[in-house]
C-alpha atoms as a PDB file:
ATOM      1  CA  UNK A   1     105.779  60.183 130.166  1.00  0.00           C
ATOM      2  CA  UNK A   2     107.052  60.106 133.792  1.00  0.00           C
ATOM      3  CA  UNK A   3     105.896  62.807 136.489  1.00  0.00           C
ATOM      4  CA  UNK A   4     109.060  62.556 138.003  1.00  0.00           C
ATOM      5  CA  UNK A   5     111.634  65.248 139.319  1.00  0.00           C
ATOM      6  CA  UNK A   6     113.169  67.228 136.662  1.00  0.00           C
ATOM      7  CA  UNK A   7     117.099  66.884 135.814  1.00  0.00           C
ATOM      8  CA  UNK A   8     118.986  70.266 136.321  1.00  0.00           C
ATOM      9  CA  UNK A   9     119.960  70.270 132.537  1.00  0.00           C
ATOM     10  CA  UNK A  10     116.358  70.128 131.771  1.00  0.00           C
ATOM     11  CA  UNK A  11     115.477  72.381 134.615  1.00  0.00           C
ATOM     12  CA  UNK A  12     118.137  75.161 133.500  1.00  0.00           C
ATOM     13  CA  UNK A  13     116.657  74.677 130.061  1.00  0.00           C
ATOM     14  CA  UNK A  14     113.405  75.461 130.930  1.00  0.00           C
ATOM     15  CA  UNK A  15     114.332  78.271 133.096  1.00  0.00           C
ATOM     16  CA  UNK A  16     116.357  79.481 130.286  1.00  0.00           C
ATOM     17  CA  UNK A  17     112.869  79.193 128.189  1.00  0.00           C
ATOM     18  CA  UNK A  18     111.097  81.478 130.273  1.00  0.00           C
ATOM     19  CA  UNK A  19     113.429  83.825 130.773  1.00  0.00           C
ATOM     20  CA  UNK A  20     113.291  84.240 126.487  1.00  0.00           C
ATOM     21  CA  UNK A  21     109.501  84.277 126.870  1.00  0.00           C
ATOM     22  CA  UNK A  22     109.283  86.979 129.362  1.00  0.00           C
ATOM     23  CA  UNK A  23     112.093  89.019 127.788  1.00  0.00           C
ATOM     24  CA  UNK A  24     110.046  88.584 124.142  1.00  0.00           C
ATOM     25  CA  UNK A  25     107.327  89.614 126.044  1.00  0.00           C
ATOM     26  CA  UNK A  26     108.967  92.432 127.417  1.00  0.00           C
ATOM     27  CA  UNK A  27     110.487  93.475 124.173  1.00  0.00           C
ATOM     28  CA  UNK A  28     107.358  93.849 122.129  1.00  0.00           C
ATOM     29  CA  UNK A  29     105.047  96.081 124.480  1.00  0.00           C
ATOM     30  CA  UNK A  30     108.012  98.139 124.710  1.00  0.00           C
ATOM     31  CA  UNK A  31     107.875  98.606 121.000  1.00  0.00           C
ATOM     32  CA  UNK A  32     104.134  98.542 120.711  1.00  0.00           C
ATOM     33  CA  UNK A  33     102.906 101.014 123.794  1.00  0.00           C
ATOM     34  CA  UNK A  34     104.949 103.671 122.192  1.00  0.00           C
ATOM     35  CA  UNK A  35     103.811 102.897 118.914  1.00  0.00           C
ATOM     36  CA  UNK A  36     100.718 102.983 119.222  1.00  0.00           C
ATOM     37  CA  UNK A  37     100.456 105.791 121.419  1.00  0.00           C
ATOM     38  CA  UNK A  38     102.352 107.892 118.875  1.00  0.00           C
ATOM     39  CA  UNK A  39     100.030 107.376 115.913  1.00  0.00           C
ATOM     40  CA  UNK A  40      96.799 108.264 117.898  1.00  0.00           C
ATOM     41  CA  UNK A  41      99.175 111.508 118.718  1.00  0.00           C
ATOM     42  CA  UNK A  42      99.309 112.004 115.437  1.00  0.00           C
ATOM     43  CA  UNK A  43      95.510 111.213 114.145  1.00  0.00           C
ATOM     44  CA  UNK A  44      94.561 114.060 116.981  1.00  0.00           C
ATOM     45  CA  UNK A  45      97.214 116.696 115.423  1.00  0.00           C
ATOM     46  CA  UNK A  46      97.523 115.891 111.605  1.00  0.00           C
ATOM     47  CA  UNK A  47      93.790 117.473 110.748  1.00  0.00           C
ATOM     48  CA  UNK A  48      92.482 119.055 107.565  1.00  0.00           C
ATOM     49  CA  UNK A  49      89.448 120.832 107.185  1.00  0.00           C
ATOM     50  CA  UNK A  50      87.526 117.745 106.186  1.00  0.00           C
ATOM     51  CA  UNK A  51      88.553 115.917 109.686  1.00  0.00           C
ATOM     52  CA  UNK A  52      85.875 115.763 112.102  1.00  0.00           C
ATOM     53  CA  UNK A  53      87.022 117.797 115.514  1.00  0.00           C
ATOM     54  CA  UNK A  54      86.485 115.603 118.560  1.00  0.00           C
ATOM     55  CA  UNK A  55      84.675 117.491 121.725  1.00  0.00           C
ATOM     56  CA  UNK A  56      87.134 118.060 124.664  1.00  0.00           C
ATOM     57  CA  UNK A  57      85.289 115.699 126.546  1.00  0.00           C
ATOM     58  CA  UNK A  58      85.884 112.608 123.929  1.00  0.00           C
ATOM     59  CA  UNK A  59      89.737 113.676 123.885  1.00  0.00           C
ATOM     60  CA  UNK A  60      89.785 114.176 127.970  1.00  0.00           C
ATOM     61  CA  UNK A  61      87.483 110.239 128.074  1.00  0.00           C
ATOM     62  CA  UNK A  62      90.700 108.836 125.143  1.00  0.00           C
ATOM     63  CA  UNK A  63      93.476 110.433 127.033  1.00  0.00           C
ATOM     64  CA  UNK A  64      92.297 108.773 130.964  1.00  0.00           C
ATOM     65  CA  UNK A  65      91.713 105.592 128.938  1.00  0.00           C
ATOM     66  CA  UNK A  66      94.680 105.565 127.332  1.00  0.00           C
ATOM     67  CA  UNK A  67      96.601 106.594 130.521  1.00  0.00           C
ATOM     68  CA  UNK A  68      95.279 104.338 132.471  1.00  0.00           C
ATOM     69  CA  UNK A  69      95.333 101.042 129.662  1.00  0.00           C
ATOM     70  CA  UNK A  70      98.858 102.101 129.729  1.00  0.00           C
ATOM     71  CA  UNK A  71      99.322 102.225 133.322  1.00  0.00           C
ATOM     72  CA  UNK A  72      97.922  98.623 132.928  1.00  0.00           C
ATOM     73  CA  UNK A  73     100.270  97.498 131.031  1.00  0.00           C
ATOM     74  CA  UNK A  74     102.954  99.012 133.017  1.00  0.00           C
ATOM     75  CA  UNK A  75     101.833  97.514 135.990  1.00  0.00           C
ATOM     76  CA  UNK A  76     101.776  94.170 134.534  1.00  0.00           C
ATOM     77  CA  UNK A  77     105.263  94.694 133.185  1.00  0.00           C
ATOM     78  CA  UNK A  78     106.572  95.266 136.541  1.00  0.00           C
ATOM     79  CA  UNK A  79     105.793  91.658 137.725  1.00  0.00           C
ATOM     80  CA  UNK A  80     106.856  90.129 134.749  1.00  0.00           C
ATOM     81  CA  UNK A  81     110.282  91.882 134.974  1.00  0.00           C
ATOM     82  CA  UNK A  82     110.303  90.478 138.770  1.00  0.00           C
ATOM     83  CA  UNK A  83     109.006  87.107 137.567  1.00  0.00           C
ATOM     84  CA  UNK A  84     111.944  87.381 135.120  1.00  0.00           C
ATOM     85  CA  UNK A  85     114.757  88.564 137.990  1.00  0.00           C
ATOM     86  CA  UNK A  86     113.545  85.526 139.833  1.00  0.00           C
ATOM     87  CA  UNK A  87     114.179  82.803 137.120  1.00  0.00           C
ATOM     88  CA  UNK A  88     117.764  84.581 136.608  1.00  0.00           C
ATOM     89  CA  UNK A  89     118.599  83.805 140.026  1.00  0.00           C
ATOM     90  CA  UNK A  90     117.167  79.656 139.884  1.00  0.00           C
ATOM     91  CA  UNK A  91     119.417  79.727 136.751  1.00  0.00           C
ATOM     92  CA  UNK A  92     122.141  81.213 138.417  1.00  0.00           C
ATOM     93  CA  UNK A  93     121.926  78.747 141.174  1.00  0.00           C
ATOM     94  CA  UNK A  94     121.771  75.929 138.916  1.00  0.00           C
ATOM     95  CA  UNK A  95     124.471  76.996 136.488  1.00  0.00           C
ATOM     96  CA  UNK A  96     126.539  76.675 140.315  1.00  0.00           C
ATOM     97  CA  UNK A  97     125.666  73.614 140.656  1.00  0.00           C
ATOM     98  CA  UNK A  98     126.584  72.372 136.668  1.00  0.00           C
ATOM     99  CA  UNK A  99     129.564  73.885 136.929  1.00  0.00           C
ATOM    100  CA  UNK A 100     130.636  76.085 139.407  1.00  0.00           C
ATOM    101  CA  UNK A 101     130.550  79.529 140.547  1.00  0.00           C
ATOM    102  CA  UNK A 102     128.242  81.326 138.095  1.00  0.00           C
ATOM    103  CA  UNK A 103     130.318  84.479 136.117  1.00  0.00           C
ATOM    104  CA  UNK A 104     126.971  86.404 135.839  1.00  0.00           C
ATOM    105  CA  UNK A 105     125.433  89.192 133.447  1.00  0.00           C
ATOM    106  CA  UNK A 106     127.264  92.541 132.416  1.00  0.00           C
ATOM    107  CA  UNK A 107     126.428  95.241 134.504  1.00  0.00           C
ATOM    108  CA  UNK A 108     124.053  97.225 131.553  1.00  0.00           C
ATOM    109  CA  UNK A 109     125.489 100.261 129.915  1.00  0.00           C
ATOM    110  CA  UNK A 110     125.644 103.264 132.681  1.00  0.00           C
ATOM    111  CA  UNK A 111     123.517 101.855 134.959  1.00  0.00           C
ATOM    112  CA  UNK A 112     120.131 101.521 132.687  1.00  0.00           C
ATOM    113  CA  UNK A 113     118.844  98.402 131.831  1.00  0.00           C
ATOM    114  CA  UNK A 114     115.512  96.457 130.522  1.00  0.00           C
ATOM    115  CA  UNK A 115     114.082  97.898 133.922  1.00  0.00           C
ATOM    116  CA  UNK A 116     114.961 101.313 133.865  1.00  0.00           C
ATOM    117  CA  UNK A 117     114.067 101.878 130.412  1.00  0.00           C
ATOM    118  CA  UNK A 118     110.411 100.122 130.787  1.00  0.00           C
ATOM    119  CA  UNK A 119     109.932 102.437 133.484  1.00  0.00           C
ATOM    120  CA  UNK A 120     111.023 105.499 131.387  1.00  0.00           C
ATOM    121  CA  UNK A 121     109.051 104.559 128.441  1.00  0.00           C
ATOM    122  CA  UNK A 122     105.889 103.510 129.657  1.00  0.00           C
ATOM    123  CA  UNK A 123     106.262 106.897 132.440  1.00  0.00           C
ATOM    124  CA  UNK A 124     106.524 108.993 129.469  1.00  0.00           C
ATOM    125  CA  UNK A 125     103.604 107.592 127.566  1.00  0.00           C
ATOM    126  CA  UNK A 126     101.798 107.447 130.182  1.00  0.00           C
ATOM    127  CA  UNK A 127     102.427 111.448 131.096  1.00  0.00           C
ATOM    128  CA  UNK A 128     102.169 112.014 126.945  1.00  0.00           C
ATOM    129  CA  UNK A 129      98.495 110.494 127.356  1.00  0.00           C
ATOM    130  CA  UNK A 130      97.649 113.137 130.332  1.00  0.00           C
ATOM    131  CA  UNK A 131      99.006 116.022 128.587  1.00  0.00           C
ATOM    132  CA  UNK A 132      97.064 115.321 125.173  1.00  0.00           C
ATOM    133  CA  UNK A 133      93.583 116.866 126.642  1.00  0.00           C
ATOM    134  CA  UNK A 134      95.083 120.052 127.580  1.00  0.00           C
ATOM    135  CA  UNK A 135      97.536 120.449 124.003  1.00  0.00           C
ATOM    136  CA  UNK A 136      94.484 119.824 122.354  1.00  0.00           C
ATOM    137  CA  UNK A 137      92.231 122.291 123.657  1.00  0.00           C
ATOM    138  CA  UNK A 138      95.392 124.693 123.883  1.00  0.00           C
ATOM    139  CA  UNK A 139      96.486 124.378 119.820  1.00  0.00           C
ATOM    140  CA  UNK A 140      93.062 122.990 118.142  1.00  0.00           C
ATOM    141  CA  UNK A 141      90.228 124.478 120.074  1.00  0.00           C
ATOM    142  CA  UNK A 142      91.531 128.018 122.075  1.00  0.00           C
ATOM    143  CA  UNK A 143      88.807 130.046 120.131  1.00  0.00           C
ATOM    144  CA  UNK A 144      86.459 128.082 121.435  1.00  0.00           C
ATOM    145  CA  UNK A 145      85.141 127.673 124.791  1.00  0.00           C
ATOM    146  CA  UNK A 146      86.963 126.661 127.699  1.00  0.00           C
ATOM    147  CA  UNK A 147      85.690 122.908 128.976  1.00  0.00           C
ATOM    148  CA  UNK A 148      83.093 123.410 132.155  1.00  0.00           C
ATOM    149  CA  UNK A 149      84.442 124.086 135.375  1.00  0.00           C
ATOM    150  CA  UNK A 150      83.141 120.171 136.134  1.00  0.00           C
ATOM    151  CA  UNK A 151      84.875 118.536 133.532  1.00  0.00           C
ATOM    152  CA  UNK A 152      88.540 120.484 134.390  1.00  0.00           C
ATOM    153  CA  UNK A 153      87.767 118.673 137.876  1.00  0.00           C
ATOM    154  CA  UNK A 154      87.060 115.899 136.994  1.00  0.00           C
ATOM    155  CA  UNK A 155      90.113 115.951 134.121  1.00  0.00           C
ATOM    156  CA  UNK A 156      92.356 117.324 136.501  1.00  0.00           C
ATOM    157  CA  UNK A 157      92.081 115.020 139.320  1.00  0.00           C
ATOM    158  CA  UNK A 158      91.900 111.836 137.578  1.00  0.00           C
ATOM    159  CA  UNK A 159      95.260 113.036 135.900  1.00  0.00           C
ATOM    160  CA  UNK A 160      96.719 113.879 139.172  1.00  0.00           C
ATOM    161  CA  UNK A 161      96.061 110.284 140.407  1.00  0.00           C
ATOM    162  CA  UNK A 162      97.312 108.276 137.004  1.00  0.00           C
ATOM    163  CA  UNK A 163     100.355 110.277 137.128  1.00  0.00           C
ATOM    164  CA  UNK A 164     100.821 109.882 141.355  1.00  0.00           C
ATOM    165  CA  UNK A 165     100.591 105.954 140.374  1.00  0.00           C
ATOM    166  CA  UNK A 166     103.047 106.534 137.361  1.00  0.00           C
ATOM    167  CA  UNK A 167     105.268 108.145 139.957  1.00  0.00           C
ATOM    168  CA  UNK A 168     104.743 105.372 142.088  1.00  0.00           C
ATOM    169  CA  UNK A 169     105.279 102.633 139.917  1.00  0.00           C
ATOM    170  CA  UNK A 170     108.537 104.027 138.492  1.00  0.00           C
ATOM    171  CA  UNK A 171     110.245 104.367 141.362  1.00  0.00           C
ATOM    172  CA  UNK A 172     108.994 100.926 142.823  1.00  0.00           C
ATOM    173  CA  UNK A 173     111.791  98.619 143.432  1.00  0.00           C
ATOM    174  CA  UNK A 174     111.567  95.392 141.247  1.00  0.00           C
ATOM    175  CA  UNK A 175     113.487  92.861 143.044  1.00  0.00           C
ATOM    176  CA  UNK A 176     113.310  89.203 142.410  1.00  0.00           C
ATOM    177  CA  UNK A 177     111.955  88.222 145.956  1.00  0.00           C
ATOM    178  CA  UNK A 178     110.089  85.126 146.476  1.00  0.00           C
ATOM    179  CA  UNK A 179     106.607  85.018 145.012  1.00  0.00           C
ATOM    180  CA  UNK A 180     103.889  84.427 147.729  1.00  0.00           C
END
């Protein structure tokens, strides 16, 4: 096997590969974040009066984690969908240089595409995880005591700064620059 210089067929191929394997990628956290998310919703609000009630603090500690896993996540998706942007444009280039000027992608359907709907769905999980703590407490737990004074703090400002980076990260421009 020779360590020599790709061809640009087998180049363009390859890019072509990775662009599948980040879009695949892509695809199932997309379907898996929400699901997920949704049927620990559910195991917190579907209760009988066999289930075991968690203590504010153990839904406040899941919710954070949660949040923040999912922030993760989102994070991570971010670069890949730059990674991704950035082996479009090598293919684009070398689909010029096959054959001519390159006739690109379709714009996507009003404006949203792969990006703009990440950023939607892992914003509103994300925001879904903060909000758990206090729907809980307000619809399973309001005849019982409110949570200390410390552990509103504490629940308040760590989901002031998950959702100020959710903010953040969804309106972050994901361009294809050149990785460094």
């Amino acid at each position: 096997m020779s360590d020599g210089p790709l061809s640009k067929d087998r180049l363009y191929a390859e890019i072509r590969a990775a662009i599948r394997a980040t879009d695949e990628i892509s695809f199932k956290l997309m379907g898996l974040v929400p699901l997920v998310s949704g049927t620990a919703f559910l195991a917190f609000f579907i209760q009988n009066k066999d289930t075991v009630k968690l203590p504010f603090g153990v839904v406040v500690t899941l919710a954070l984690f949660a949040a923040l896993t999912t922030l993760g996540v989102f994070r991570w998706e971010l670069r890949n969908i730059q990674t991704c942007r950035w082996l479009l444009r090598r293919a684009e280039a070398l689909e010029e240089a096959l054959s001519g000027p390159a006739t690109g992608r379709p714009k996507p359907p009003l404006g949203i595409g792969k990006t703009e709907a990440e950023k939607w769905v892992y914003s509103v999980t994300i925001l879904a995880w903060l909000a758990l703590p206090a729907l809980v407490w307000y619809y399973l737990d309001r005849a019982g005591s409110l949570p200390s004074t410390w552990a509103l703090v504490c629940y308040v400002t760590s989901a002031l700064l998950t959702a100020g980076a959710t903010v953040i990260s969804a309106l972050t421009r994901v361009g294809g620059e050149p990785m460094r």
